[in-house]
C-alpha atoms as a PDB file:
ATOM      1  CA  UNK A   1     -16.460 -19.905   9.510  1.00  0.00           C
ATOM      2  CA  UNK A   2     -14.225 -21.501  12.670  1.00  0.00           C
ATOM      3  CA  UNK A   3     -13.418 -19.120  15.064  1.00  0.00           C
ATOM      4  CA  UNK A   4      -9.393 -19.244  15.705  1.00  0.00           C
ATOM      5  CA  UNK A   5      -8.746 -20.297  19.485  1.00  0.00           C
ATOM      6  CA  UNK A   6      -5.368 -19.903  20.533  1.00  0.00           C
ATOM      7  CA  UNK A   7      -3.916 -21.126  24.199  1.00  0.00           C
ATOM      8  CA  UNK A   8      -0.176 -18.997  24.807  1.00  0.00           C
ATOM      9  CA  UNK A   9       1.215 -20.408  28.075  1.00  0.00           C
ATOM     10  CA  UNK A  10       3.264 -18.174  30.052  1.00  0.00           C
ATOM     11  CA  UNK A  11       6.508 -19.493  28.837  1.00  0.00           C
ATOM     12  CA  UNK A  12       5.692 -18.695  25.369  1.00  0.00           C
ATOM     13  CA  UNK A  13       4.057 -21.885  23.868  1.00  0.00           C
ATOM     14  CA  UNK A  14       0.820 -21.450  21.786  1.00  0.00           C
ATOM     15  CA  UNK A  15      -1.544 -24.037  21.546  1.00  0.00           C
ATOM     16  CA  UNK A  16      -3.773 -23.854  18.472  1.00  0.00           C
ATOM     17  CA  UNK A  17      -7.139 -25.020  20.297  1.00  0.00           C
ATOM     18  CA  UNK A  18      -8.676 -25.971  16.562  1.00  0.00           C
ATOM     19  CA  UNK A  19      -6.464 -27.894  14.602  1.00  0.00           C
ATOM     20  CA  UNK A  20      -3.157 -29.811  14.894  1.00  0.00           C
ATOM     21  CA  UNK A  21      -4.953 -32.665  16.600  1.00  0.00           C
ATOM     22  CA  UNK A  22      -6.960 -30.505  18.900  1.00  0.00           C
ATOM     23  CA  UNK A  23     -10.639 -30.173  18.726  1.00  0.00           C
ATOM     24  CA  UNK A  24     -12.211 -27.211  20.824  1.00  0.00           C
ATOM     25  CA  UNK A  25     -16.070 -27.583  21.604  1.00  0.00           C
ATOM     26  CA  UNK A  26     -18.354 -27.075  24.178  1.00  0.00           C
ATOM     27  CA  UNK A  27     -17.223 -23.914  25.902  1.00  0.00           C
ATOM     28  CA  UNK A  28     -19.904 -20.774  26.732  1.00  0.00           C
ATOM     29  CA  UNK A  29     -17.415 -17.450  26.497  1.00  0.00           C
ATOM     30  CA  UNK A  30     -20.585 -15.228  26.228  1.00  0.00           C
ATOM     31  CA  UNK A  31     -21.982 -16.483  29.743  1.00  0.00           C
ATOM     32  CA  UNK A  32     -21.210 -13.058  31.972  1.00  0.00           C
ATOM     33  CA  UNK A  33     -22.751 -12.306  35.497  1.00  0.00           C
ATOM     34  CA  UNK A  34     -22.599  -9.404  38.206  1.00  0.00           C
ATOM     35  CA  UNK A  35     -23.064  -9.560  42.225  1.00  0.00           C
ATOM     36  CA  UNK A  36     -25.096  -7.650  43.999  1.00  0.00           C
ATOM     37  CA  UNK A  37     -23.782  -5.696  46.950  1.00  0.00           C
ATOM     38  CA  UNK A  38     -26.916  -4.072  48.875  1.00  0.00           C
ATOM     39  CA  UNK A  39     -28.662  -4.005  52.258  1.00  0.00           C
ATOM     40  CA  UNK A  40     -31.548  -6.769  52.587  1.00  0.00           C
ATOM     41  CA  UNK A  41     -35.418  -4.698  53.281  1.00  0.00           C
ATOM     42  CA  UNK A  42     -37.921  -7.104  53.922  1.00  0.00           C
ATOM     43  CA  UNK A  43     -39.389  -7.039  50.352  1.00  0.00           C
ATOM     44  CA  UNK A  44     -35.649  -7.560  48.406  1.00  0.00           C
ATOM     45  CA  UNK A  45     -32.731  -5.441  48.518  1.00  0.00           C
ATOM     46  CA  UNK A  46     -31.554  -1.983  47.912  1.00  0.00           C
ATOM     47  CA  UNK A  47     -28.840  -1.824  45.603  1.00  0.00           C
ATOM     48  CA  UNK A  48     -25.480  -0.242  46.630  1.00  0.00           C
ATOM     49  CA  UNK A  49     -23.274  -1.461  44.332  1.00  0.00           C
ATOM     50  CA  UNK A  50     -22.607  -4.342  41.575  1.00  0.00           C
ATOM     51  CA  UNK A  51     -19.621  -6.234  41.721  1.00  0.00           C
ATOM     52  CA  UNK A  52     -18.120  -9.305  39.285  1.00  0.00           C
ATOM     53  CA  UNK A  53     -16.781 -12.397  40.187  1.00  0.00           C
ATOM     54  CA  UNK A  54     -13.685 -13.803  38.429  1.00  0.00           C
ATOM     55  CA  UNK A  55     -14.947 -15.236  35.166  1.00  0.00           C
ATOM     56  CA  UNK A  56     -15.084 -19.413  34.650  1.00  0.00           C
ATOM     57  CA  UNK A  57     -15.483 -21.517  31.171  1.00  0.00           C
ATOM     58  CA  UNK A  58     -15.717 -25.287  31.308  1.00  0.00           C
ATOM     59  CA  UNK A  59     -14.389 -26.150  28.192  1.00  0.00           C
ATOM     60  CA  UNK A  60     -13.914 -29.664  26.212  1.00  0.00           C
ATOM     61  CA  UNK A  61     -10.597 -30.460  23.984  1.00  0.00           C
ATOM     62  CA  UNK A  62     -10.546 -33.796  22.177  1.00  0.00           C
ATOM     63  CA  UNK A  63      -7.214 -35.007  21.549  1.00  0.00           C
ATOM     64  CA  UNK A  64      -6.869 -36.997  18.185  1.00  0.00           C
ATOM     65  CA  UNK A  65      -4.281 -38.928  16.799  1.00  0.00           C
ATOM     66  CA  UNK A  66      -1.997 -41.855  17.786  1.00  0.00           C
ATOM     67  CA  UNK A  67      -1.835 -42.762  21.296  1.00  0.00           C
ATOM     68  CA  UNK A  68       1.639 -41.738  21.137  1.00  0.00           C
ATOM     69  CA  UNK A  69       0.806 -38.537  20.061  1.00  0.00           C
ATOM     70  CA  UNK A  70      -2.022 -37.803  22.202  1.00  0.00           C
ATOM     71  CA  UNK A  71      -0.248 -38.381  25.396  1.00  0.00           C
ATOM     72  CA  UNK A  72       2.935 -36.140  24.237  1.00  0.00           C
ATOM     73  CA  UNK A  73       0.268 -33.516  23.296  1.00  0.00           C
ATOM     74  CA  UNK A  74      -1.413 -33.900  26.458  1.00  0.00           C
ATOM     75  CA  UNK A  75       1.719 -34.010  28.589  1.00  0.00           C
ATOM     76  CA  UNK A  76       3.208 -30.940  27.437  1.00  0.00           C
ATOM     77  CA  UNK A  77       0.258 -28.986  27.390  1.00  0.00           C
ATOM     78  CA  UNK A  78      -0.457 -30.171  30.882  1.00  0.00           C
ATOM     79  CA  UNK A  79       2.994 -29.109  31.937  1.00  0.00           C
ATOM     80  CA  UNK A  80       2.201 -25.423  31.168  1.00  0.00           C
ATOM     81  CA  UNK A  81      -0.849 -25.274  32.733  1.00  0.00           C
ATOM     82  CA  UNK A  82       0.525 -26.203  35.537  1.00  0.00           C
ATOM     83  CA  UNK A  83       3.795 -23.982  35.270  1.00  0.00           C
ATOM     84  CA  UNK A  84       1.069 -21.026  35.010  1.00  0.00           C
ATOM     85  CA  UNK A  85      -0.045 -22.144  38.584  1.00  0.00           C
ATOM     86  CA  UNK A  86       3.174 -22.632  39.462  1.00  0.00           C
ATOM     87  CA  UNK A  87       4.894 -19.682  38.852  1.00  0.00           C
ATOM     88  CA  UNK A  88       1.255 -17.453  39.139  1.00  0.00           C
ATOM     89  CA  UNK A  89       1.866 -16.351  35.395  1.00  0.00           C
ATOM     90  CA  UNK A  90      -1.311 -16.159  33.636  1.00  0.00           C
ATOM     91  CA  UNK A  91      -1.935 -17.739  30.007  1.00  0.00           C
ATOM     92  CA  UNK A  92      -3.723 -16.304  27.353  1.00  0.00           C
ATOM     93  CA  UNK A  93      -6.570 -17.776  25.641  1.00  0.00           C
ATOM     94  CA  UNK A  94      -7.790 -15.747  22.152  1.00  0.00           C
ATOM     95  CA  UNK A  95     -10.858 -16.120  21.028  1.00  0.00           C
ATOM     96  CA  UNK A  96     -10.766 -14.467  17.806  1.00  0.00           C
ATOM     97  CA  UNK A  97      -9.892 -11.019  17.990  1.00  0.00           C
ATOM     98  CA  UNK A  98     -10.499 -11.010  21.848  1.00  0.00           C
ATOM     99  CA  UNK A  99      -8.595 -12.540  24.501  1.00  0.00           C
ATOM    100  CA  UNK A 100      -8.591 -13.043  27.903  1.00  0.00           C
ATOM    101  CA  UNK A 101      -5.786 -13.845  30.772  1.00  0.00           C
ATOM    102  CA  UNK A 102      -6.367 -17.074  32.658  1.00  0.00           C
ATOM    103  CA  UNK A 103      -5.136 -20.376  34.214  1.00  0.00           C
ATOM    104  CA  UNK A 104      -6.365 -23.362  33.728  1.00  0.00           C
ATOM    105  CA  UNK A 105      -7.194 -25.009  37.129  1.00  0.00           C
ATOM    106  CA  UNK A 106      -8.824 -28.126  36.574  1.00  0.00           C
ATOM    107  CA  UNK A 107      -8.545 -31.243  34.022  1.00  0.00           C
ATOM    108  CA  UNK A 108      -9.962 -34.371  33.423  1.00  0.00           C
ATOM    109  CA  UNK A 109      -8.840 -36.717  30.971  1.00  0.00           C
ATOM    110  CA  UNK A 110     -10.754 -39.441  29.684  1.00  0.00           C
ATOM    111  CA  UNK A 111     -10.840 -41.927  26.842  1.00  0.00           C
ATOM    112  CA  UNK A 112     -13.742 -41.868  23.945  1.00  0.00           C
ATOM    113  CA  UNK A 113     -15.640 -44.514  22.145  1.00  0.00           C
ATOM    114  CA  UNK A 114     -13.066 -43.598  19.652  1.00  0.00           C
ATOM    115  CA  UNK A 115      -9.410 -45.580  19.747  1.00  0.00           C
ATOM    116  CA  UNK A 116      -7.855 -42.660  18.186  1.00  0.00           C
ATOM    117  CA  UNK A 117      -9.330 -40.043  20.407  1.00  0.00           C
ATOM    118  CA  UNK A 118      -8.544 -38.438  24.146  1.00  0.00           C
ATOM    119  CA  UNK A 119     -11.048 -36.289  25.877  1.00  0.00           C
ATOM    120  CA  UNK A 120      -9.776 -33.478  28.229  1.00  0.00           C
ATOM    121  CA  UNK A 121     -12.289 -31.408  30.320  1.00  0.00           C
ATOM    122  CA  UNK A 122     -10.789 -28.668  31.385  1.00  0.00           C
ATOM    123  CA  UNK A 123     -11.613 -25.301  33.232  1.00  0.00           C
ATOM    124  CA  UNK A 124     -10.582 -21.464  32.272  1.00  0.00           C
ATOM    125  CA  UNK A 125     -10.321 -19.618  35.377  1.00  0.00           C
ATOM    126  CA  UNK A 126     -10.006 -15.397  34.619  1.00  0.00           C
ATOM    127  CA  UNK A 127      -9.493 -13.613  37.602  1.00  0.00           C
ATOM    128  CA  UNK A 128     -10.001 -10.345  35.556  1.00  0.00           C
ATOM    129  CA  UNK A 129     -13.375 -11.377  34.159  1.00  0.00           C
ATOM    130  CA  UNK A 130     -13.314  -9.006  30.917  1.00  0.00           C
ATOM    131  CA  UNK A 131     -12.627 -10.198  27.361  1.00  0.00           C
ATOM    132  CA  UNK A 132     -10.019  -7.014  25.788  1.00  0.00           C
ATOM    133  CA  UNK A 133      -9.887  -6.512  22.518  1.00  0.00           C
ATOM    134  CA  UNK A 134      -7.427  -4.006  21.719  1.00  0.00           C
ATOM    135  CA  UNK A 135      -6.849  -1.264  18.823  1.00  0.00           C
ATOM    136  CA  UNK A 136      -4.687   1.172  17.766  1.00  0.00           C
ATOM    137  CA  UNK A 137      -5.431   4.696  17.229  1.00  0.00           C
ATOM    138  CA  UNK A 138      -2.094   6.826  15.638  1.00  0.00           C
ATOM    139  CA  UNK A 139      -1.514  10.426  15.865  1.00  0.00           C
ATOM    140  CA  UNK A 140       0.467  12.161  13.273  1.00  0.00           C
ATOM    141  CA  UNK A 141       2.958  14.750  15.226  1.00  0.00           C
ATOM    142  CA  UNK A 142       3.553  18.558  14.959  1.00  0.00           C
ATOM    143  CA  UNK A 143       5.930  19.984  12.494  1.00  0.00           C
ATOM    144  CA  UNK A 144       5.716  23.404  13.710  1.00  0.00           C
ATOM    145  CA  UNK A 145       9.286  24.314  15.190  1.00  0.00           C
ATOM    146  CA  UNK A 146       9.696  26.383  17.984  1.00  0.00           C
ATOM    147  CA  UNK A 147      10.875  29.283  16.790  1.00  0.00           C
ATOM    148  CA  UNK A 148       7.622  29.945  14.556  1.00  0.00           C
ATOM    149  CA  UNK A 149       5.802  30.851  17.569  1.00  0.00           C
ATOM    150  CA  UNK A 150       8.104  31.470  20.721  1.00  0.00           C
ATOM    151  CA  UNK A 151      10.999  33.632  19.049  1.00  0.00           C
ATOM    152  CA  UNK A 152       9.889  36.778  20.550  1.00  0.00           C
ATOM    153  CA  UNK A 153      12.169  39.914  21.091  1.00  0.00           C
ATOM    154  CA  UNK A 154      10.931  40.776  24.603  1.00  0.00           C
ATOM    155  CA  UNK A 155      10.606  38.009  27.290  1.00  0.00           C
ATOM    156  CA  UNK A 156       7.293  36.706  28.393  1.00  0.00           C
ATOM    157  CA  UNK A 157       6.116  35.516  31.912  1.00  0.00           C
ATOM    158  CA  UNK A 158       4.328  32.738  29.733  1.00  0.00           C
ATOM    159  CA  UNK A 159       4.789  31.118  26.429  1.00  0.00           C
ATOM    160  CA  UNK A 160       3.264  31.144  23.389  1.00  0.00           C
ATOM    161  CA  UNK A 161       2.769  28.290  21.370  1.00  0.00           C
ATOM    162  CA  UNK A 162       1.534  27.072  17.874  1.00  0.00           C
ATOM    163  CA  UNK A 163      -2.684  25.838  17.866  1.00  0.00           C
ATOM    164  CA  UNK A 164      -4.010  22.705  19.065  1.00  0.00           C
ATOM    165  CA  UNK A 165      -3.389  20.270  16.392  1.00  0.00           C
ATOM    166  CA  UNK A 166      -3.542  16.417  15.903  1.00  0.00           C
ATOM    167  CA  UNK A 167      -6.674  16.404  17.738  1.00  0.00           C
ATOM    168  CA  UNK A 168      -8.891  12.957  17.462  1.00  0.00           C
ATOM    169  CA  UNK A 169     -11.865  12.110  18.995  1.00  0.00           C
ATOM    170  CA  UNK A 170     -12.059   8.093  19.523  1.00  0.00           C
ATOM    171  CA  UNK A 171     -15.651   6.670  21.416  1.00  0.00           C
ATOM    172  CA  UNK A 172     -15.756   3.722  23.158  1.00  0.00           C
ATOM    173  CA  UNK A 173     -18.803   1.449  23.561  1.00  0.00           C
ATOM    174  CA  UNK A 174     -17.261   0.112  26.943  1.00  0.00           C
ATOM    175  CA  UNK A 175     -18.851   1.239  29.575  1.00  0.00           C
ATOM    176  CA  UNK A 176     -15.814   1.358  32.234  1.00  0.00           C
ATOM    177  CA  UNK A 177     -12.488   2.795  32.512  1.00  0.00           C
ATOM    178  CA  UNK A 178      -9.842   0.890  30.003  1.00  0.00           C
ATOM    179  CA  UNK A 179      -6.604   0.890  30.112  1.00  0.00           C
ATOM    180  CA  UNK A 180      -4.110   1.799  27.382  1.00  0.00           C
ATOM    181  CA  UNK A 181       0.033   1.485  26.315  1.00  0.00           C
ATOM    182  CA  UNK A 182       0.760   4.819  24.469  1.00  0.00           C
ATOM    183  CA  UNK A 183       3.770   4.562  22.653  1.00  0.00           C
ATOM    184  CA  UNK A 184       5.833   7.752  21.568  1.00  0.00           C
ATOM    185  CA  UNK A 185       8.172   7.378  18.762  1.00  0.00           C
ATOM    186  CA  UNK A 186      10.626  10.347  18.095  1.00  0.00           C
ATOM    187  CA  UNK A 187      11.968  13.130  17.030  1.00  0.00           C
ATOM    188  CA  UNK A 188       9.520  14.741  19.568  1.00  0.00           C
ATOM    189  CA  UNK A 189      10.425  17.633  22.524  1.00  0.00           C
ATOM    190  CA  UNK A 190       8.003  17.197  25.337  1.00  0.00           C
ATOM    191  CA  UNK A 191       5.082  15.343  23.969  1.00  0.00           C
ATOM    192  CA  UNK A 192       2.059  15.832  25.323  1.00  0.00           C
ATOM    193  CA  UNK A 193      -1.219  14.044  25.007  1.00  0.00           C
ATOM    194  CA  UNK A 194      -4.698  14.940  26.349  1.00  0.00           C
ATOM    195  CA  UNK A 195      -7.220  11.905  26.725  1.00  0.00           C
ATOM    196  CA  UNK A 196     -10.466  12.975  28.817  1.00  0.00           C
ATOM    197  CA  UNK A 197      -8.815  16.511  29.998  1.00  0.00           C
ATOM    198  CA  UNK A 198      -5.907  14.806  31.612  1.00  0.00           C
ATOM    199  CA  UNK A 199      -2.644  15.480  30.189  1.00  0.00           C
ATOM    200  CA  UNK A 200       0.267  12.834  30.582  1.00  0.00           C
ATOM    201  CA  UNK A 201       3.419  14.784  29.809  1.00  0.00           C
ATOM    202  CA  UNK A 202       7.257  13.804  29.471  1.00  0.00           C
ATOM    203  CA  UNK A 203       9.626  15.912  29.710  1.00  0.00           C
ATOM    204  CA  UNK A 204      12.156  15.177  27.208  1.00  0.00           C
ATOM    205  CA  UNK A 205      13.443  14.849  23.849  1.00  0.00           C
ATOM    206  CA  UNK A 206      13.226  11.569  22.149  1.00  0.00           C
END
């Protein structure tokens, strides 16, 4: 089965990489690599840290169809490559159901043995080297009112409120910090959500 490769420019064009007169070979997106930063002994190095360099596919596109064609496909999709560069707007290239934010910094174009064909080396350039995939996790809110548990005839120092609920516990296999949009829709009074015993808190009604 064909892996779906998708180009989105950062004005908003996609570019199916697969079809449409686009062919999409020759490109590594498993190749990863870390530096080493350490102090040099005279038999190697101790380790102090690892560190990774911004990541870098060579890829190739073939171009088919009329000449016509092929040079209004490759003229547009040149132009938002280099409005990327221009404006320092990354695209997005999907692979799948991962994606990555790049720019693509190089091209060659060349013609083929073939009269109806275009070949266009290009090369990804990610300056955040990680591939995101991204999932959603939902939380079903409280309907315990207030006045179930805080409607108390003498005043307290302290409140009381109704049990821990809509707990979830979600694993990751990454092994670094990831980053997350949390999105809170309403009716909800001060929502509060604990992830790794930090609580992120707002203080309003929505």
């Amino acid at each position: 089965m064909r892996v779906p490769i998708t180009y989105i420019a950062s004005s908003g064009h996609r570019y199916d990489l697969v079809s449409n007169g686009i062919r999409h070979k020759n490109a590594n997106y498993h190749r990863w690599g870390y530096g080493v930063r350490g102090t040099k002994l005279q038999y190697g190095v101790r380790v102090a840290d690892f560190e990774k360099d911004p990541g870098e596919y060579e890829t190739e596109l073939i171009i088919v169809g009329s000449e016509r064609h092929r040079q209004a496909l490759i003229n547009t999709l040149h132009d938002d490559f280099e409005t990327d560069i221009k404006n320092r707007q990354p695209g997005r290239l999907i692979w799948g159901d991962y994606y990555i934010d790049c720019y693509i910094n190089e091209s060659d174009t060349t013609p083929t043995e073939y009269p109806t064909q275009t070949l266009n080396k290009i090369n990804i350039y990610a300056p955040y080297p990680f591939w995101v995939q991204d999932f959603k996790i939902s939380l079903a809110p409280s309907q315990v009112t207030e006045g179930e548990y805080l409607d108390y005839a003498y005043d307290y120092t302290y409140d009381y409120t109704a049990p821990v609920i809509g707990e979830i516990v979600v694993k990751s296999d990454f092994p670094f910090d990831s980053e997350f949009e949390m999105i809170i829709f309403g009716p909800a009074v001060n929502p509060r959500i604990t992830i790794n015993d930090y609580s992120y808190v707002l203080y309003a009604t929505i």
